[in-house]
Protein backbone atom coordinates (compact mmCIF):
# COMPACT_ATOMS: atom_id res chain seq x y z
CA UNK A 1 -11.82 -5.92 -23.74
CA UNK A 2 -13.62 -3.57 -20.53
CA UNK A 3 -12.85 -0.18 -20.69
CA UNK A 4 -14.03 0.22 -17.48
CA UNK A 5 -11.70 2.79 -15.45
CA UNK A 6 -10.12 0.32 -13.63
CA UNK A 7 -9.38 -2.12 -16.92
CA UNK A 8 -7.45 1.16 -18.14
CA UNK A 9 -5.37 1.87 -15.07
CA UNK A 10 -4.07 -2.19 -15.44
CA UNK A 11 -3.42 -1.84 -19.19
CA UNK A 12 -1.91 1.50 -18.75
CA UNK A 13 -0.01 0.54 -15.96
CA UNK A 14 1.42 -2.67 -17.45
CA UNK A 15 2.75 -0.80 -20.64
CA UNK A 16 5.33 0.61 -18.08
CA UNK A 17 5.90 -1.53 -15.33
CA UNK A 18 6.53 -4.57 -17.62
CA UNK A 19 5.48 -8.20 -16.46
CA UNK A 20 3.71 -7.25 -13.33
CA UNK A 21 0.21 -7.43 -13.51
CA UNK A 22 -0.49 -9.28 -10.35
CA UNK A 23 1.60 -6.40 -8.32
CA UNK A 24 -0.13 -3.76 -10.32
CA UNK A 25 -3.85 -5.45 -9.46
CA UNK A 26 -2.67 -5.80 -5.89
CA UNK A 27 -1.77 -1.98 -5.34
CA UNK A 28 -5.01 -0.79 -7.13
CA UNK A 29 -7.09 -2.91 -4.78
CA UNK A 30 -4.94 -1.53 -1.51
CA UNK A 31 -6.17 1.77 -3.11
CA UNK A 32 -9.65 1.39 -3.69
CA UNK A 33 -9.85 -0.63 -0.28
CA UNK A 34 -9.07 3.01 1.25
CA UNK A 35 -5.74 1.69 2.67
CA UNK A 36 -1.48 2.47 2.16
CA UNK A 37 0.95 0.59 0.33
CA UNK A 38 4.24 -0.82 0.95
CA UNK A 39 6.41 -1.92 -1.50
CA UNK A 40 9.51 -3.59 -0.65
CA UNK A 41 12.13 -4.53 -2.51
CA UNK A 42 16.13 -4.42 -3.62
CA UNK A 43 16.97 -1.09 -4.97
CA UNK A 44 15.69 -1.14 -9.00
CA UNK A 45 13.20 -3.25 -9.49
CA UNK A 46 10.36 -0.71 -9.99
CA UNK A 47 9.43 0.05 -6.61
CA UNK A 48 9.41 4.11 -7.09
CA UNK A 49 7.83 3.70 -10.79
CA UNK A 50 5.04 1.49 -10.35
CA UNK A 51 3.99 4.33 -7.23
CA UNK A 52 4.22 7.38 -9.52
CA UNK A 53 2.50 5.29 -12.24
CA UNK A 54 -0.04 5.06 -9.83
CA UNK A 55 -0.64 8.60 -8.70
CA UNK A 56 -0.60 9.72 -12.73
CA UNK A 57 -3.48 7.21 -13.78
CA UNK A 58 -5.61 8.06 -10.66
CA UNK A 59 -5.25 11.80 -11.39
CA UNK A 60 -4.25 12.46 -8.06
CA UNK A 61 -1.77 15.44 -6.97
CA UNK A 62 1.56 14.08 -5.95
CA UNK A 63 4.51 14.61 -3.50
CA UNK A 64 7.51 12.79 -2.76
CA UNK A 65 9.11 12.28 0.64
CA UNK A 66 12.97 11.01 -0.04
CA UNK A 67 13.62 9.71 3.41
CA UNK A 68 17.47 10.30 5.24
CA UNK A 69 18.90 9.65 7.86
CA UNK A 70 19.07 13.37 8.89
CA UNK A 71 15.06 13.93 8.15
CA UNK A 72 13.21 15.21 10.89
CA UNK A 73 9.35 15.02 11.89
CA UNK A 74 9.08 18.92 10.18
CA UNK A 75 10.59 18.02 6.97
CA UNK A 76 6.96 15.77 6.78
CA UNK A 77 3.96 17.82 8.23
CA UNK A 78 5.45 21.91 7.65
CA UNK A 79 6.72 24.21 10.33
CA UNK A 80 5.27 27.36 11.46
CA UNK A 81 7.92 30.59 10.57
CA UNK A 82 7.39 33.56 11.99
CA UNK A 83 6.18 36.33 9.55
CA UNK A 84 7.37 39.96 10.45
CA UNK A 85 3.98 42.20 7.96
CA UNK A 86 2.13 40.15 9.75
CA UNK A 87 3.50 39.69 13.34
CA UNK A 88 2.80 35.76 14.13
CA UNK A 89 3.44 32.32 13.12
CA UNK A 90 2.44 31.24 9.66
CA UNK A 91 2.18 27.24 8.99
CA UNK A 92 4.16 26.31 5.85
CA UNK A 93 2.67 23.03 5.15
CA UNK A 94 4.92 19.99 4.57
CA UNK A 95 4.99 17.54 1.51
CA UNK A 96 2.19 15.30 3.18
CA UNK A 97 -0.32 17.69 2.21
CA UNK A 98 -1.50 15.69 -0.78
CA UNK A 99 -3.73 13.28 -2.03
CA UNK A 100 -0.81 10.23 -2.98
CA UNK A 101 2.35 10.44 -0.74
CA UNK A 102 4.99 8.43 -1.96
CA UNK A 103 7.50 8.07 1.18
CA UNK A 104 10.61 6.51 -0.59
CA UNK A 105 13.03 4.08 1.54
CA UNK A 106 10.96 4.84 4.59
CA UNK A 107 12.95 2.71 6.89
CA UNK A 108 16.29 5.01 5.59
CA UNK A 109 14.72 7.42 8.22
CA UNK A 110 14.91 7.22 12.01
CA UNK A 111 11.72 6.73 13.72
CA UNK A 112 11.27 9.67 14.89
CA UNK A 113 10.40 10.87 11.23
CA UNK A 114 9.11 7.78 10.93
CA UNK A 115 6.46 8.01 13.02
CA UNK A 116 5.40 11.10 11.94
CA UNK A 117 3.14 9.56 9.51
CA UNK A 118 1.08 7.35 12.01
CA UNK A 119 -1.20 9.96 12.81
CA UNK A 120 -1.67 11.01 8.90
CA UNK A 121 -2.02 7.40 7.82
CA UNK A 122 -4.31 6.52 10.58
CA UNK A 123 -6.39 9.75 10.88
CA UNK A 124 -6.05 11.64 7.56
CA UNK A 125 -5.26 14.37 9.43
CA UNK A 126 -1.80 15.95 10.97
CA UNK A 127 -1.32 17.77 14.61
CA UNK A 128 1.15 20.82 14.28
CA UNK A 129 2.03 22.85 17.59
CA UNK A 130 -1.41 21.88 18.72
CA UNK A 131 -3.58 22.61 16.11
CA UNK A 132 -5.32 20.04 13.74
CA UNK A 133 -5.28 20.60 9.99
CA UNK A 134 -7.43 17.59 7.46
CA UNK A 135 -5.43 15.81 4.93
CA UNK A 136 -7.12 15.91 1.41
CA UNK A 137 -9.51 13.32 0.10
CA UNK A 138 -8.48 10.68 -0.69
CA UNK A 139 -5.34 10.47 0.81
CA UNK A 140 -3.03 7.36 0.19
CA UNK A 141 1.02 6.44 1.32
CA UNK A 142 3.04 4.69 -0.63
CA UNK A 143 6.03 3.65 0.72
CA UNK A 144 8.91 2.03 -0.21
CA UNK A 145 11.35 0.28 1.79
CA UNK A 146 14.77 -1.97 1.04
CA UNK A 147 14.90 -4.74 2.42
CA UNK A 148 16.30 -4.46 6.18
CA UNK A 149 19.90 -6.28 6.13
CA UNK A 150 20.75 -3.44 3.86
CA UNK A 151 22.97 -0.93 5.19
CA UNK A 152 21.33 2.24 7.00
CA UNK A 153 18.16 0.83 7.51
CA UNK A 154 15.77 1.35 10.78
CA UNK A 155 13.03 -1.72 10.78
CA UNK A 156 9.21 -0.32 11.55
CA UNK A 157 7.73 -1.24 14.47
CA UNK A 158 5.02 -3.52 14.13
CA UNK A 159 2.34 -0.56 15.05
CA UNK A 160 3.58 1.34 11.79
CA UNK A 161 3.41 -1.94 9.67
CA UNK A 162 0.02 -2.59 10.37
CA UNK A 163 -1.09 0.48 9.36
CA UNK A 164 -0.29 -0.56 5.89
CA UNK A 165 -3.20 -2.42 4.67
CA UNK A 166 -0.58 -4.38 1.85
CA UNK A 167 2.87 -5.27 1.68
CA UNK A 168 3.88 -6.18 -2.18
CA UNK A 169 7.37 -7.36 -3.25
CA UNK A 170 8.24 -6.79 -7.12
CA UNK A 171 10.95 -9.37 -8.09
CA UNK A 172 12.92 -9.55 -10.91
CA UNK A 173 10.94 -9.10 -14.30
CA UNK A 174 10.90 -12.75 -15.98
CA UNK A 175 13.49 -12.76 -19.42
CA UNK A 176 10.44 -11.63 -21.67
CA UNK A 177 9.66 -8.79 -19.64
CA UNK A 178 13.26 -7.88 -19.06
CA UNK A 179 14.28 -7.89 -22.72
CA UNK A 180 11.83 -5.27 -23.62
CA UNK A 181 12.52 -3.22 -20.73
CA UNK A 182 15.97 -2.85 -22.09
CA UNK A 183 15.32 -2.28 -25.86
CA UNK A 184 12.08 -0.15 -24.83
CA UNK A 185 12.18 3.55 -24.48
CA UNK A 186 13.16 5.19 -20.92
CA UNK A 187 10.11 4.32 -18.29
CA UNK A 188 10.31 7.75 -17.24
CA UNK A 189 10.05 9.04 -20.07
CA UNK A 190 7.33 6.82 -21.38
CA UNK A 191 5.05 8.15 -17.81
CA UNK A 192 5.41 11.33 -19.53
CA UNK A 193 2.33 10.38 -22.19
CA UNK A 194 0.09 8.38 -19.31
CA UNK A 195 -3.28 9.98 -18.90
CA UNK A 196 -5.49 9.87 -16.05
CA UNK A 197 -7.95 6.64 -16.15
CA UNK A 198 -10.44 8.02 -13.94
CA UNK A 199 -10.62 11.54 -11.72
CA UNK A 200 -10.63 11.59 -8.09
CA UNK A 201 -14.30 11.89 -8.09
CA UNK A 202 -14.62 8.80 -9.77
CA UNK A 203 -12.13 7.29 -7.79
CA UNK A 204 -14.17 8.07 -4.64
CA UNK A 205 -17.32 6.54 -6.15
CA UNK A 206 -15.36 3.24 -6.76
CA UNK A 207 -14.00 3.16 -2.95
CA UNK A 208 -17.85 3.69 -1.77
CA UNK A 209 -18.54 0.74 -4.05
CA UNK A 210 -15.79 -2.02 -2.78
CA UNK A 211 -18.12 -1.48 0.07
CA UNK A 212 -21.17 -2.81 -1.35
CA UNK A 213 -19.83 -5.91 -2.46
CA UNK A 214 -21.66 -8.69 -0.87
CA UNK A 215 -19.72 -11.13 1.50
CA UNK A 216 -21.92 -13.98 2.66
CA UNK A 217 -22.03 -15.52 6.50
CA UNK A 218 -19.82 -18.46 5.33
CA UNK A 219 -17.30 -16.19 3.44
CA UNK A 220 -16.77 -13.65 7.03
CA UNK A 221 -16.63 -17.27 9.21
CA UNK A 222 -13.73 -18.20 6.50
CA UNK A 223 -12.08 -14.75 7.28
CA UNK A 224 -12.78 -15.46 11.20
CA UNK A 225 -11.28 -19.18 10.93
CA UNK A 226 -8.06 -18.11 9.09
CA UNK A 227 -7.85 -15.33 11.95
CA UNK A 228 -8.67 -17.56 14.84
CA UNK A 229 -6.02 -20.03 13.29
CA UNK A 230 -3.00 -18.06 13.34
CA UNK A 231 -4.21 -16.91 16.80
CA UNK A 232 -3.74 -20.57 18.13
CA UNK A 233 -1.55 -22.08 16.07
CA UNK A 234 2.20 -23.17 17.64
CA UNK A 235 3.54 -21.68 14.23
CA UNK A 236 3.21 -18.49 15.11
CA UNK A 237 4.21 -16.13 18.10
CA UNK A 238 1.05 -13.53 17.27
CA UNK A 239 -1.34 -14.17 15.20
CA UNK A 240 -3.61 -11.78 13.06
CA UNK A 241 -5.54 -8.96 14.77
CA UNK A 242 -8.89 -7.88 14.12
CA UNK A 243 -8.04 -5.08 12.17
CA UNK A 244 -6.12 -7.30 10.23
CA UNK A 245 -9.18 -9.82 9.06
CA UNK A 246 -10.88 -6.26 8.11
CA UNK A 247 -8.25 -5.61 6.20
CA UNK A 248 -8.75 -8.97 4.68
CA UNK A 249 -12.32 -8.71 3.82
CA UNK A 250 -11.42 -5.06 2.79
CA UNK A 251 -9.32 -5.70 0.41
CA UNK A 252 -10.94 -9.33 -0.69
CA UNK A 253 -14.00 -6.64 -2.06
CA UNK A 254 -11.65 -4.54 -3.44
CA UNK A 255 -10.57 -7.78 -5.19
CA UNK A 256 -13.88 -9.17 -6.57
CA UNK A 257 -14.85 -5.23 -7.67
CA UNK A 258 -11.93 -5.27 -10.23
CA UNK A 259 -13.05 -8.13 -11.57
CA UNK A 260 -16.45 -6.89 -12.23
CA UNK A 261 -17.95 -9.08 -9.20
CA UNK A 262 -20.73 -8.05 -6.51
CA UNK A 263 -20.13 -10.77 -4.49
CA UNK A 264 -16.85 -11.83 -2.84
CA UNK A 265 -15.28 -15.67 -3.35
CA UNK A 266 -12.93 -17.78 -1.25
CA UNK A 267 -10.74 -17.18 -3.88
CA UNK A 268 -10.65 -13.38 -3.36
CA UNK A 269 -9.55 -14.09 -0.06
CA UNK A 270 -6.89 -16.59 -1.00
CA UNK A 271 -5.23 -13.97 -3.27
CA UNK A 272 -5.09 -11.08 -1.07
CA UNK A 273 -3.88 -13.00 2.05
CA UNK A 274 -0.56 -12.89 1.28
CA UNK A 275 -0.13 -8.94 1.13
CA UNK A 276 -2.40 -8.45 4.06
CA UNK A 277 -1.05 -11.10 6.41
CA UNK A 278 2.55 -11.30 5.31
CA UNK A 279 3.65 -8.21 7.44
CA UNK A 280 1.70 -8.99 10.67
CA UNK A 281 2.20 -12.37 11.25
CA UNK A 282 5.51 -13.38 13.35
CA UNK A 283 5.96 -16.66 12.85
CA UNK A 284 7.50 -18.62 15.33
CA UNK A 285 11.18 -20.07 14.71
CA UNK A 286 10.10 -22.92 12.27
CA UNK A 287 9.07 -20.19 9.44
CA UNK A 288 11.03 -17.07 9.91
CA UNK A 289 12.80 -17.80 7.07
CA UNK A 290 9.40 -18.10 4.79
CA UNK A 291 7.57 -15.69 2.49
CA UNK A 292 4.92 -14.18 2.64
CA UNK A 293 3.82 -16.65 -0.22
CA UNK A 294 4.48 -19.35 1.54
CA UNK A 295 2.97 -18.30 4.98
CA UNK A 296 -0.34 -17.93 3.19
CA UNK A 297 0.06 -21.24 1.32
CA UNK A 298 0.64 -23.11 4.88
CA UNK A 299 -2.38 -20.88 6.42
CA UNK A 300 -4.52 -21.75 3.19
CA UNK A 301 -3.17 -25.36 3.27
CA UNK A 302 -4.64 -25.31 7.22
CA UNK A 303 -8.04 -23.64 7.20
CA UNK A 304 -10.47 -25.22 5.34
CA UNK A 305 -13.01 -23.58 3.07
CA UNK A 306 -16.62 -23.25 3.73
């Protein structure tokens, strides 16, 4: 068994978010690949856990954003007060000032609030009455977000989506999974004895080292053809974006690193595709319906490999 950092974080990780290992792999390599999460969900399924798991194994400083209706832009980046001793403004910094940012029910807030994160999430950095301040290092959002026939809810645009390198759904926990979670101790409670798995030092070192894993020609031409096929194809009404088959590749070394690989496989990019493409495709009326499972098994099923 590795005891390599990352092995840690899984096993760690798993002990409390019972039965979902694949999720748990998926939001470790949307971290390393330098890129925000979004988990979404029905209300209780481990959305808001598996996110402060997260923060607690990568020894990373937290805050929480509980988005309303009501929230406004200030409630995110800090408002300047005026200080009488000293006779001018003073920036109070908001709750985005930290290295994980977990934004819970994101689309509960109007977009105005909303899309006060673009520029953090984009830029690692936040513009207040004109004047720039740096996010930390790293910096990560997770967000959460129920599911959008729910009552209350404001749909992100597609500009805010993309900016989320993965979308993950949790599901229901299988019967094993489910039967220990209810004669197991509190989750919460159980976070209370997680210990770091690595530092943020070491997590920066592993983020410079997704980028050293080798892709070959005929692996980027397979991440250019799945591209190019969504971009012609009658089954959808946009197809993927070059950011997006970055984010592919991205997050397809991010894959191979946590499983102790220099080199990336077809296979890394098959099991990544469906949190990367999932939320930027729009497929046309034929597959609206379909999951993000299934519209990577159709664009898998149509683009052969190298």
């Amino acid at each position: 068994m590795s005891n390599s950092p990352i092995d840690q974080a899984i096993r760690q990780a798993g002990r409390i978010v019972l039965g979902k290992e694949r999720q748990i792999r998926l939001a470790l390599v949307c971290l390393l690949a330098r890129g925000h999460l979004l988990i979404e969900d029905l209300p209780g399924v481990g959305k808001t856990i598996l996110a402060h798991v997260l923060a607690r194994l990568l020894g990373l400083n937290f805050h929480r954003i509980q988005c309303t209706a009501d929230m406004l832009p200030a409630d995110i980046i800090g408002v300047s007060i005026y200080d009488r001793n000293s006779g001018g403004f003073q920036f109070h910094p908001g709750p985005i000032f930290a290295q994980v940012i977990l934004v819970d029910e994101i689309n509960r807030a109007m977009p105005k609030s909303q899309s006060a994160l673009l520029e953090a999430m984009e830029e690692h950095q936040v513009t207040c009455e004109g004047e720039t301040r740096p996010l930390p290092e790293p910096f990560f959002v997770i967000a959460t977000q129920n599911p959008s026939h729910q009552i209350g809810t404001f749909p992100l645009p597609e500009s805010q989506l993309d900016r989320f390198l993965m979308r993950i759904e949790m599901g229901y926990p299988d019967q094993a999974a489910e039967r220990e979670l209810l004669a197991g101790a509190d989750r919460r409670d159980m976070m209370a004895s997680l210990s770091p798995s690595m530092d943020p030092g070491e997590l920066l070192e592993l983020q410079q080292s997704v980028t050293e894993v080798h892709a070959s020609e005929a692996l980027i031409a397979y991440v250019q053809a799945l591209a190019e096929h969504t971009r012609r194809s009658p089954d959808y009404d946009a197809g993927l974006s070059p950011r997006a088959a970055l984010a592919l590749l991205r997050a397809a070394r991010a894959w191979a690193l946590i499983d102790h690989r220099d080199l990336v496989l077809p296979e890394d990019i098959q099991a990544v595709l469906p949190a990367i493409a999932g939320h930027r495709l729009r497929p046309s009326s034929g597959m609206q319906t379909a999951s993000s499972a299934e519209i990577a098994a159709a664009l898998i099923a149509a683009v052969p490999l190298p």
